[in-house]
Protein backbone atom coordinates (compact mmCIF):
# COMPACT_ATOMS: atom_id res chain seq x y z
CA UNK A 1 2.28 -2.90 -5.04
CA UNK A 2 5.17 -3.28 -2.81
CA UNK A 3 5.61 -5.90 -0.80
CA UNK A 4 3.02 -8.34 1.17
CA UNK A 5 2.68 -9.46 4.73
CA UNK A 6 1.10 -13.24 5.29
CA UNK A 7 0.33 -14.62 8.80
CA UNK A 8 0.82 -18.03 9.93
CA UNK A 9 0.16 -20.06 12.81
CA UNK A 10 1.84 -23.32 10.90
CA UNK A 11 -1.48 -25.17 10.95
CA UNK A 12 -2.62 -26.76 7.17
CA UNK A 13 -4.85 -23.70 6.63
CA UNK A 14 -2.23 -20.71 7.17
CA UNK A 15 0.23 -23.27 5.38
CA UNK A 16 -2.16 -23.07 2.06
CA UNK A 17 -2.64 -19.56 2.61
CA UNK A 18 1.38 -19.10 2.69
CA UNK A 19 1.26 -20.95 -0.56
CA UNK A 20 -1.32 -18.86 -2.21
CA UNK A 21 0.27 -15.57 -0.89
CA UNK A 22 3.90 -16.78 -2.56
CA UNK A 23 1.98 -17.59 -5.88
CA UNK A 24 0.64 -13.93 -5.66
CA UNK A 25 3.76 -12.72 -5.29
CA UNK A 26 5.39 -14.50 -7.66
CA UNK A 27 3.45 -12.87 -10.17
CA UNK A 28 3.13 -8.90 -8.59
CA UNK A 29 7.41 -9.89 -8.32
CA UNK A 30 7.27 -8.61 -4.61
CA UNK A 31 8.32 -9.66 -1.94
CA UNK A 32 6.50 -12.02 0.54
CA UNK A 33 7.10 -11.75 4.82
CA UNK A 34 5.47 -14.40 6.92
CA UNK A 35 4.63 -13.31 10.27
CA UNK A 36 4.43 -15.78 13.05
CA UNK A 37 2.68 -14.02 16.97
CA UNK A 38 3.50 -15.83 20.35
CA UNK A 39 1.57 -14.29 23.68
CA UNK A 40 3.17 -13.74 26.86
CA UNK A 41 0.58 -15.53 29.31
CA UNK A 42 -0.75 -13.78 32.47
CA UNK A 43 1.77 -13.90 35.51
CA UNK A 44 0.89 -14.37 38.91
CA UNK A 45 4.37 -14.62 40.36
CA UNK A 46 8.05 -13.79 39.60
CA UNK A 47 8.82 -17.01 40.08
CA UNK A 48 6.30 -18.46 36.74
CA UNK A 49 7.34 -15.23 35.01
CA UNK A 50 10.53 -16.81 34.34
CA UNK A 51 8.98 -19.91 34.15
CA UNK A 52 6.68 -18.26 31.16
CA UNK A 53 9.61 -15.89 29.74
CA UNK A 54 11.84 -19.24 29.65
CA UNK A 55 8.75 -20.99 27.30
CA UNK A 56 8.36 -17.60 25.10
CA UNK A 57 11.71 -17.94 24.21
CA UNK A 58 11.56 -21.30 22.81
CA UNK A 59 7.90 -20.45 21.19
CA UNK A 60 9.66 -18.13 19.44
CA UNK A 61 13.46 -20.05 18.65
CA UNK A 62 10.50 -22.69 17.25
CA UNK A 63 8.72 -20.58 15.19
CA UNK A 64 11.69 -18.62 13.77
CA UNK A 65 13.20 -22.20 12.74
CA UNK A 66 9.80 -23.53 11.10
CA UNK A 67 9.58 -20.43 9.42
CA UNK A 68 12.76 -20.52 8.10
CA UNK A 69 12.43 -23.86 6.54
CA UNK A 70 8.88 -22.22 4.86
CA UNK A 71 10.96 -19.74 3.38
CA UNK A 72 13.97 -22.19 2.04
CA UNK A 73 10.87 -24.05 0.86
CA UNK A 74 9.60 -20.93 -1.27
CA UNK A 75 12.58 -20.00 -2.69
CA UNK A 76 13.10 -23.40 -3.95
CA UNK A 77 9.85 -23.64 -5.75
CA UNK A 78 9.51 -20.18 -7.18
CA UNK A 79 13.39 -19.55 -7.46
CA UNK A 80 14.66 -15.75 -6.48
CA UNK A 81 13.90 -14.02 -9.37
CA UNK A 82 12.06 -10.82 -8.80
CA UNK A 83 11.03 -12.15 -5.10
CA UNK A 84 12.23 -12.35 -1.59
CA UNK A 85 10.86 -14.24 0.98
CA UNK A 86 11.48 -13.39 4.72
CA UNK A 87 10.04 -13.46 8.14
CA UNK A 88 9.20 -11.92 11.78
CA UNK A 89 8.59 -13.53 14.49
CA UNK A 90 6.30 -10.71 17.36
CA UNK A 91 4.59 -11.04 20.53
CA UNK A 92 1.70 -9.82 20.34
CA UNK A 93 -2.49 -9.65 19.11
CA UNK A 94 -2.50 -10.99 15.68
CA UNK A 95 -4.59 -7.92 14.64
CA UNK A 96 -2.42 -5.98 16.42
CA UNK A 97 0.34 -7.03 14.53
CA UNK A 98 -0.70 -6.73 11.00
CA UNK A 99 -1.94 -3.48 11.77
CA UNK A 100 1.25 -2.16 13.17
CA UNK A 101 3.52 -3.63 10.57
CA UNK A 102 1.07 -2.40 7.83
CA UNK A 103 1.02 1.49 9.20
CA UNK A 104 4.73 1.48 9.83
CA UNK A 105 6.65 -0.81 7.29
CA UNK A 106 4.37 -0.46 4.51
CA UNK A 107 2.83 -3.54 3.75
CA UNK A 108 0.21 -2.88 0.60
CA UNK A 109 -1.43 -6.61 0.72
CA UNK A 110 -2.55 -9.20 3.38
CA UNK A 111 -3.12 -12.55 2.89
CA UNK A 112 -4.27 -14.35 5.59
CA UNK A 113 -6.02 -17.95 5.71
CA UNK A 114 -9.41 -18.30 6.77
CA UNK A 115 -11.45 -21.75 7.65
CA UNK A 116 -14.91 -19.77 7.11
CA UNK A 117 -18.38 -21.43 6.72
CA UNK A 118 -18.27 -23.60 9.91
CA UNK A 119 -19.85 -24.03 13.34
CA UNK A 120 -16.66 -25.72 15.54
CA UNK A 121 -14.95 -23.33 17.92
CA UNK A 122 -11.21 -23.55 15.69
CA UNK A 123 -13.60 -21.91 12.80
CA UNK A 124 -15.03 -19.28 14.67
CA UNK A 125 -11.94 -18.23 16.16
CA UNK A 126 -10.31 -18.35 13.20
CA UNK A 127 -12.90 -16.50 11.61
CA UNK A 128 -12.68 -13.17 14.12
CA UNK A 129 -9.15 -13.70 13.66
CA UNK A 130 -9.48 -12.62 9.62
CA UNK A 131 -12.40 -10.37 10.32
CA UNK A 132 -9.64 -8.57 12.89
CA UNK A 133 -7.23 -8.27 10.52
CA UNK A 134 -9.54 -6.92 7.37
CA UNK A 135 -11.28 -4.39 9.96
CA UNK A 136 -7.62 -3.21 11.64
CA UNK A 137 -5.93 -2.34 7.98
CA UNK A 138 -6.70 0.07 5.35
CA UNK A 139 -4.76 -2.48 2.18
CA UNK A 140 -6.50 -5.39 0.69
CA UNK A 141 -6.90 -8.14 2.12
CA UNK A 142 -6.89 -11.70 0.70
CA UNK A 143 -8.83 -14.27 2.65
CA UNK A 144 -7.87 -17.68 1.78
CA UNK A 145 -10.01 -20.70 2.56
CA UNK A 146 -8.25 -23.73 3.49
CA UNK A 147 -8.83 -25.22 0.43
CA UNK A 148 -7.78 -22.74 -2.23
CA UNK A 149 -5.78 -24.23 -4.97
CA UNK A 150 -2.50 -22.52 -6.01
CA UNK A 151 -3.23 -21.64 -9.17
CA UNK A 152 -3.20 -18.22 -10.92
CA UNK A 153 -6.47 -16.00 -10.64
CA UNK A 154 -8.10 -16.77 -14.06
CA UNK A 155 -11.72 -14.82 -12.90
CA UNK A 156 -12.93 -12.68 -10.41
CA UNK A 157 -15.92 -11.62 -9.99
CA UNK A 158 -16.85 -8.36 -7.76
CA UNK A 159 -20.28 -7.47 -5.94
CA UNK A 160 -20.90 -3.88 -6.66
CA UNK A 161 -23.76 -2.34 -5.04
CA UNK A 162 -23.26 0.69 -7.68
CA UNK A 163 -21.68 3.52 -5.55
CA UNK A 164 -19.56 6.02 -6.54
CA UNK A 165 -16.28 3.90 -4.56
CA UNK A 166 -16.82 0.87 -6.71
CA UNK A 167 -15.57 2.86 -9.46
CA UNK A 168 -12.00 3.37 -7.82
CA UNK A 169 -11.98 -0.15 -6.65
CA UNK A 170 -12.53 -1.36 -9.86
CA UNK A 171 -10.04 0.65 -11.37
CA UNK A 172 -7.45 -1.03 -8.47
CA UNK A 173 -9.43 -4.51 -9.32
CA UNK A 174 -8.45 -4.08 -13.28
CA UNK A 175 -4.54 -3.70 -12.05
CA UNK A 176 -4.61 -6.40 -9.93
CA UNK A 177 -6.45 -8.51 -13.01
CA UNK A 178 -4.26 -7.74 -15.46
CA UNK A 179 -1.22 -9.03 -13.89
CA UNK A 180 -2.57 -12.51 -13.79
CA UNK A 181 -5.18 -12.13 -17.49
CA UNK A 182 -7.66 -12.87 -15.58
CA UNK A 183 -11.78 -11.54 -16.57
CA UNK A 184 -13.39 -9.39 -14.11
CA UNK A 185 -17.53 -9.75 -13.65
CA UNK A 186 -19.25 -6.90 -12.27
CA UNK A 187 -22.18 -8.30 -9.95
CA UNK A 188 -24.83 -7.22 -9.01
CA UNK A 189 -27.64 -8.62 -6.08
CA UNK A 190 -31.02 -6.72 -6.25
CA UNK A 191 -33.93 -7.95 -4.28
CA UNK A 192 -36.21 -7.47 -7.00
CA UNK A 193 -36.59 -6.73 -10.47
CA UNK A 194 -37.63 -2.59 -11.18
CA UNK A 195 -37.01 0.15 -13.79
CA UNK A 196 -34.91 2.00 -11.46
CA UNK A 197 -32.39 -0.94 -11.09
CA UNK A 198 -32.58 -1.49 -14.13
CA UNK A 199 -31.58 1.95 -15.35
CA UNK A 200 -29.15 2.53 -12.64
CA UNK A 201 -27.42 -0.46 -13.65
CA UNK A 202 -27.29 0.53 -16.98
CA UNK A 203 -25.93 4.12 -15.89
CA UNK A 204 -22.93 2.08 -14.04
CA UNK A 205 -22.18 -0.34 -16.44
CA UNK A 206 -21.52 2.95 -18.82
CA UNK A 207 -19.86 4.74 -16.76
CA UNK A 208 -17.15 2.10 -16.20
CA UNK A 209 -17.02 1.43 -19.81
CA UNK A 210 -15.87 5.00 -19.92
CA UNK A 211 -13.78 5.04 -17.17
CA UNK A 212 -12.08 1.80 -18.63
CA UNK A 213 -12.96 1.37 -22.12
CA UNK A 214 -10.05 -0.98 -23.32
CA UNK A 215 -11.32 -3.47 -19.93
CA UNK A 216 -12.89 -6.50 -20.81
CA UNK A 217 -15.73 -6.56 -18.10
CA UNK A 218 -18.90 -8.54 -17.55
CA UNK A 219 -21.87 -7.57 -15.70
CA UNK A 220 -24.82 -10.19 -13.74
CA UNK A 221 -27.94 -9.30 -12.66
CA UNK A 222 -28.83 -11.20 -9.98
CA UNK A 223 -32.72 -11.31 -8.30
CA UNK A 224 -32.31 -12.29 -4.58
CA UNK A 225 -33.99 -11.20 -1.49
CA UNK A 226 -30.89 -11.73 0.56
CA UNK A 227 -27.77 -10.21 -0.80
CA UNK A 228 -25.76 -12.93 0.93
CA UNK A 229 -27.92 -15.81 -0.22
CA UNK A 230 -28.04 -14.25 -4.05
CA UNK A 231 -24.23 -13.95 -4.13
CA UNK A 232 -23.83 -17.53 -2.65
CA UNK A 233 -25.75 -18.85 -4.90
CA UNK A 234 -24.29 -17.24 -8.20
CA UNK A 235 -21.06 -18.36 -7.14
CA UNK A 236 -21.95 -22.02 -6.94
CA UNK A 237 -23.11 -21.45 -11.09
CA UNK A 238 -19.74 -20.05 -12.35
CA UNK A 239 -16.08 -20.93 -12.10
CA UNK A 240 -14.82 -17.46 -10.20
CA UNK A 241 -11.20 -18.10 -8.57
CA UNK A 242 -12.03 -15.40 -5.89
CA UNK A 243 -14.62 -12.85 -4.42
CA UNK A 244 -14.15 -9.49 -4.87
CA UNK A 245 -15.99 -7.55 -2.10
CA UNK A 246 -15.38 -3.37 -1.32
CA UNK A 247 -15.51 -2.68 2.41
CA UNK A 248 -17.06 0.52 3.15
CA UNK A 249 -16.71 2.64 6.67
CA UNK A 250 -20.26 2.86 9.02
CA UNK A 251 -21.00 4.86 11.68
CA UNK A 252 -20.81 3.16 15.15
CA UNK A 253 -24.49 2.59 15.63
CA UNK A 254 -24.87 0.42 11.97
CA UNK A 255 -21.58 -1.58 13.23
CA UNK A 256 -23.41 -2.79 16.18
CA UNK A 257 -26.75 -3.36 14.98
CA UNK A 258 -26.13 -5.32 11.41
CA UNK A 259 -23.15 -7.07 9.85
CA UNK A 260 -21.31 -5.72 6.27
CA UNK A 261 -21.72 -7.79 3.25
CA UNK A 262 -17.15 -8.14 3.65
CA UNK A 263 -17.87 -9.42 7.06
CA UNK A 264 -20.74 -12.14 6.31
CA UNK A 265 -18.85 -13.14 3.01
CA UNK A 266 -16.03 -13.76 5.54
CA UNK A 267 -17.25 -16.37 7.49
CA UNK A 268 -19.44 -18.09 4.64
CA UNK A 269 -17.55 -17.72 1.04
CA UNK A 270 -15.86 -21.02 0.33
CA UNK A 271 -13.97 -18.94 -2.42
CA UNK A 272 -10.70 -16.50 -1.36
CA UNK A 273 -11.96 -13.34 -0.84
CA UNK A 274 -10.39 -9.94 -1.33
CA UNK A 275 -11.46 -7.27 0.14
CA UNK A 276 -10.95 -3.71 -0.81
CA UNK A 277 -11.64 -0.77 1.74
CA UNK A 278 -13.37 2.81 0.62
C-alpha cells in the first residue's frame, strides 16, 4: 500500500474518521491526504456569479486553512517518521472526487466517516455519501462510524459467503492483519443448518488453510434467516474492531431490485467497515 486518501467535511464524524485514517497510516508508514469538496451553486445571473465565485473562494481559503491546522495537528501526534500528511482542497461531487483522485493519483485506501444506523436526514445523506464513494472506487474502503476509537485493529472478522474471490480477499485481509497482529475470523451466515453447508464449509476452511497455512484464522458458523440480522447479531457477542465485507459486481437488473450485503452493512454496522471489491 501506497498512500491513502481521507475525506472531510470538518464535522465531529469526518474529524474521527481523519483520526482513524492517520492511526492507519501510521502503522502501513504511508502517507495520509485529506480532501476537503466545495460546490459552485447554480447561477442565474452574471451578476450572483461573482457574487457565488467571490463565496467559493473563501469556502475554499477556509477549508485550506482548517485543513492545514488538521495536518500540523497530525504531525504533532504521530511525529514524521515514515508519514506525510497533506491536503487538497476540489470543487466538485464528493464521489466524484475520490474517484478521480483514486484512478489518476493512485490512491490504494479510502477512509471515509460514516454516521450509519440512523433515520435523521444528516444520516442518510451521509450514508449515500459513503455508499458513493465505496461503489465509485475499485481500493478498499474503510467506513468509519462516528464513534470508532483510535486504537490499533486487534480483530477482524470477515463475512465470507464461500466463493472463489474470498480467497484473494483474504489473502489481501491477512496483509492488512498482520501489520497491526491482529486475528482474522472467517464468518459465515447460513439460513439453516444442512450437510451441504456443512461440507462446503469444511471444503473452504481447508482450502484457506492451504492457501495460508502459517495464518492464524478462525471460522463461525452462524444460523440466521437474514444474513444481515445473523451478522448483526454475532457482532454484538464478540469484541471485533472492524467488519470485513467483499463487494462483488451485479448485473444492472440485481442492482435495482435488491441491496448487497457491503451496502446494507453500510448504513447499519456500528463497527468500521472495510470493504474489499472482487
Amino acid at each position: 500500500m501506497n498512500k491513502i486518501l481521507c475525506p472531510t467535511d470538518f464535522s465531529k464524524t469526518a474529524a474521527n474518521a481523519v483520526e482513524v485514517a492517520a492511526m492507519v497510516a501510521h502503522y502501513l508508514q504511508v502517507p495520509l491526504t485529506l480532501l476537503h469538496v466545495v460546490h459552485l451553486p447554480l447561477i442565474g445571473t452574471t451578476e450572483s456569479a461573482l457574487v457565488a465565485d467571490e463565496a467559493l473562494e473563501d469556502q475554499k481559503q477556509n477549508a485550506t486553512e482548517k485543513l492545514s491546522r488538521i495536518c500540523q495537528h497530525l504531525t504533532a501526534r504521530y511525529g514524521h517518521g515514515f508519514c506525510e500528511y497533506n491536503y487538497l482542497v476540489k470543487e466538485a461531487l464528493l464521489s466524484d472526487a475520490v474517484k478521480d483522485l483514486c484512478r489518476h493519483e493512485h490512491f490504494d485506501m479510502v477512509v471515509v466517516g460514516t454516521t450509519g444506523g440512523g433515520n435523521s436526514l444528516e444520516e442518510i445523506l451521509i450514508g449515500s455519501n459513503t455508499q458513493a464513494v465505496i461503489e465509485g472506487v475499485k481500493c478498499p474502503v474503510l467506513a468509519v462510524p462516528a464513534k470508532t476509537p483510535v486504537e490499533p485493529f486487534r480483530h477482524l472478522v470477515y463475512a465470507s459467503n464461500y466463493q472463489p474471490e474470498d480467497v484473494e480477499a483474504i489473502q489481501r485481509l491477512l496483509v492488512f492483519a498482520a501489520i497491526f497482529k491482529a486475528e482474522v475470523e472467517i464468518v459465515h451466515v447460513s439460513e439453516e443448518q444442512s450437510t451441504s453447508t456443512d461440507s462446503k464449509a469444511a471444503k473452504f476452511q481447508e482450502n484457506l488453510r492451504a492457501n495460508f497455512p502459517n495464518a492464524n484464522l478462525r471460522f463461525q458458523e452462524i444460523v440466521h434467516p437474514d444474513e444481515v440480522e445473523g451478522l448483526k447479531g454475532f457482532l454484538s457477542t464478540t469484541q471485533a474492531d472492524a467488519l470485513v465485507i467483499l463487494k462483488k459486481h451485479k448485473g444492472f437488473l440485481s442492482n435495482i431490485f435488491s441491496q448487497s450485503l457491503s451496502e446494507q452493512m453500510t448504513y447499519q454496522t456500528k463497527l468500521p467497515l472495510l470493504v474489499y471489491h472482487a
